[in-house]
C-alpha atoms as a PDB file:
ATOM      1  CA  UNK A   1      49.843 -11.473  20.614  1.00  0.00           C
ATOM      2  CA  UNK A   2      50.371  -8.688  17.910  1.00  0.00           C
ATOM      3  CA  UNK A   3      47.225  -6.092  17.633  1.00  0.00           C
ATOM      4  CA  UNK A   4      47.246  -3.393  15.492  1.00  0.00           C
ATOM      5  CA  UNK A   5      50.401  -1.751  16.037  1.00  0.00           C
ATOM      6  CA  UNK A   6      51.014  -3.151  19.193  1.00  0.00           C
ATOM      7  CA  UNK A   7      52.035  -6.454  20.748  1.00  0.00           C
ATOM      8  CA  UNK A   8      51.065  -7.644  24.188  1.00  0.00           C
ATOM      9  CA  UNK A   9      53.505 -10.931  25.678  1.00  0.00           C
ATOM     10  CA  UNK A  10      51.437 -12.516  28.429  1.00  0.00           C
ATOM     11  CA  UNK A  11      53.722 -14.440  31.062  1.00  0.00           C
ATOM     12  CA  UNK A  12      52.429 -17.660  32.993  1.00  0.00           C
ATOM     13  CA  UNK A  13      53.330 -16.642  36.253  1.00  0.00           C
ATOM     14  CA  UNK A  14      52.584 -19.862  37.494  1.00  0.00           C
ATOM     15  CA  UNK A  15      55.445 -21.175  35.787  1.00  0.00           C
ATOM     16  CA  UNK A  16      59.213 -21.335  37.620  1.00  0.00           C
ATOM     17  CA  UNK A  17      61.042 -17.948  36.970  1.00  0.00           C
ATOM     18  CA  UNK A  18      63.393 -19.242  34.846  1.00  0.00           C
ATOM     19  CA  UNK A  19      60.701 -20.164  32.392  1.00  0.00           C
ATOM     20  CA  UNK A  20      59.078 -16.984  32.886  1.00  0.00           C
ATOM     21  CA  UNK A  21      61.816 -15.543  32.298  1.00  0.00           C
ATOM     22  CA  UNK A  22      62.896 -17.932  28.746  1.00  0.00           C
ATOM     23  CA  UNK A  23      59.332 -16.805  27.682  1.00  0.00           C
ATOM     24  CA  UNK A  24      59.905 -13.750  27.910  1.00  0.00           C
ATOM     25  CA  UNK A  25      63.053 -13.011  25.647  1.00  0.00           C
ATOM     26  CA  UNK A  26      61.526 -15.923  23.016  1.00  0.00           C
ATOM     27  CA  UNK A  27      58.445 -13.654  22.869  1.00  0.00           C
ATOM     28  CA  UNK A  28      59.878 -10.896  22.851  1.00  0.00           C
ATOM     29  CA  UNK A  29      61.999 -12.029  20.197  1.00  0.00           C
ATOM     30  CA  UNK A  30      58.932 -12.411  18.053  1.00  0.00           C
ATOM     31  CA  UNK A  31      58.768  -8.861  18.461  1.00  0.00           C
ATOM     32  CA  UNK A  32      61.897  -7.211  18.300  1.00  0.00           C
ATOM     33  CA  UNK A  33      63.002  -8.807  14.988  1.00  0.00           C
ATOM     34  CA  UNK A  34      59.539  -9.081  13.972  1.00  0.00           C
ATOM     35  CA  UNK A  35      59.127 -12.684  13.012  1.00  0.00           C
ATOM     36  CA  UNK A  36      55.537 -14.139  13.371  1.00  0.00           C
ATOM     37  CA  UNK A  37      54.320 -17.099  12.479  1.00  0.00           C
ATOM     38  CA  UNK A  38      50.514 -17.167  10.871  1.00  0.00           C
ATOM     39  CA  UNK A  39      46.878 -18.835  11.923  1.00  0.00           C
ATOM     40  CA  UNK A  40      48.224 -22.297  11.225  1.00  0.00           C
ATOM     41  CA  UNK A  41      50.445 -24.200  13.655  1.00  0.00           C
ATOM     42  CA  UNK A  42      52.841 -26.305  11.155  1.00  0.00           C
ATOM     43  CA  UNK A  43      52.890 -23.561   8.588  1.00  0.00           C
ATOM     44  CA  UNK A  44      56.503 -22.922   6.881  1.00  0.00           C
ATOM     45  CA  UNK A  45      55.892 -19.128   8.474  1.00  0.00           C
ATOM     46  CA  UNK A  46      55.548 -20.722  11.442  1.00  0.00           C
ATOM     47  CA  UNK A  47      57.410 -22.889  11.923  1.00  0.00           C
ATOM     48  CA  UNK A  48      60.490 -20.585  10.982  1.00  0.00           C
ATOM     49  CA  UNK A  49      59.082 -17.887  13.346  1.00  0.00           C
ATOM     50  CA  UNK A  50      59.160 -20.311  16.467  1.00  0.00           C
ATOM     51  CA  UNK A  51      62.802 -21.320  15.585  1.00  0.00           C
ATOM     52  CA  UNK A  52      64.169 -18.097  15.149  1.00  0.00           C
ATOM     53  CA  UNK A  53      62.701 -16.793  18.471  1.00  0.00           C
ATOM     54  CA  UNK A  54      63.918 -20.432  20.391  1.00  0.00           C
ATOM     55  CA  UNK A  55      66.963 -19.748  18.362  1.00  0.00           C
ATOM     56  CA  UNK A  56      67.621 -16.254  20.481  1.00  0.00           C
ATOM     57  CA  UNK A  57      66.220 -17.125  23.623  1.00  0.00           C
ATOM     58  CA  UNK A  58      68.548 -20.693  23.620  1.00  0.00           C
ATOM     59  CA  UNK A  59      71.202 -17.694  23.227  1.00  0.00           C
ATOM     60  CA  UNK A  60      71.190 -16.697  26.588  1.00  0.00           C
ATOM     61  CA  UNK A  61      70.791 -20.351  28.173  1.00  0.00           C
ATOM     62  CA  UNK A  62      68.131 -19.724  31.345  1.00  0.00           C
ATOM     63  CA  UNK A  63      68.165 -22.472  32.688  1.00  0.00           C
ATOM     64  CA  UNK A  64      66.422 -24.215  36.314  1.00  0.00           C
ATOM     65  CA  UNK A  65      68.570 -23.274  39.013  1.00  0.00           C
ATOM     66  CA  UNK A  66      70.537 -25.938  40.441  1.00  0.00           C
ATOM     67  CA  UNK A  67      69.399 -27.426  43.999  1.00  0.00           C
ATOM     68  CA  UNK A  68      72.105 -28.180  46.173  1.00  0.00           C
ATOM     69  CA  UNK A  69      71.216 -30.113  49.344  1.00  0.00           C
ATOM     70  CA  UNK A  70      74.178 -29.440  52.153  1.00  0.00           C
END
């Protein structure tokens, strides 16, 4: 959420912590290279902010930890 000057990235800490964790460098993403979308969910803006920010956070590839049953 960007207000005023500053932005705030809320985490679901209900999720696993390797979605927490993807979350967190997508949003923060948004915020570091300063790409946010507008009011309207399929806008152009939009739409290109979401895909740049998926686009970093796929960088690092967090992913579920494997379960290994021994």
């Amino acid at each position: 959420m960007k207000d005023s000057n500053d932005t705030k990235i809320f985490i679901n800490t209900l999720q696993p912590e390797w979605q927490q964790l993807h979350t967190i460098v997508h949003e923060s993403a948004h915020a570091d290279f300063d790409v946010f979308g507008d009011d309207k969910r399929h806008s152009m803006k939009t739409l290109l902010a979401e895909k740049q920010a998926e686009y970093v956070a796929n960088h690092f590839q967090i992913k579920k930890a494997r379960t290994y049953i021994i």
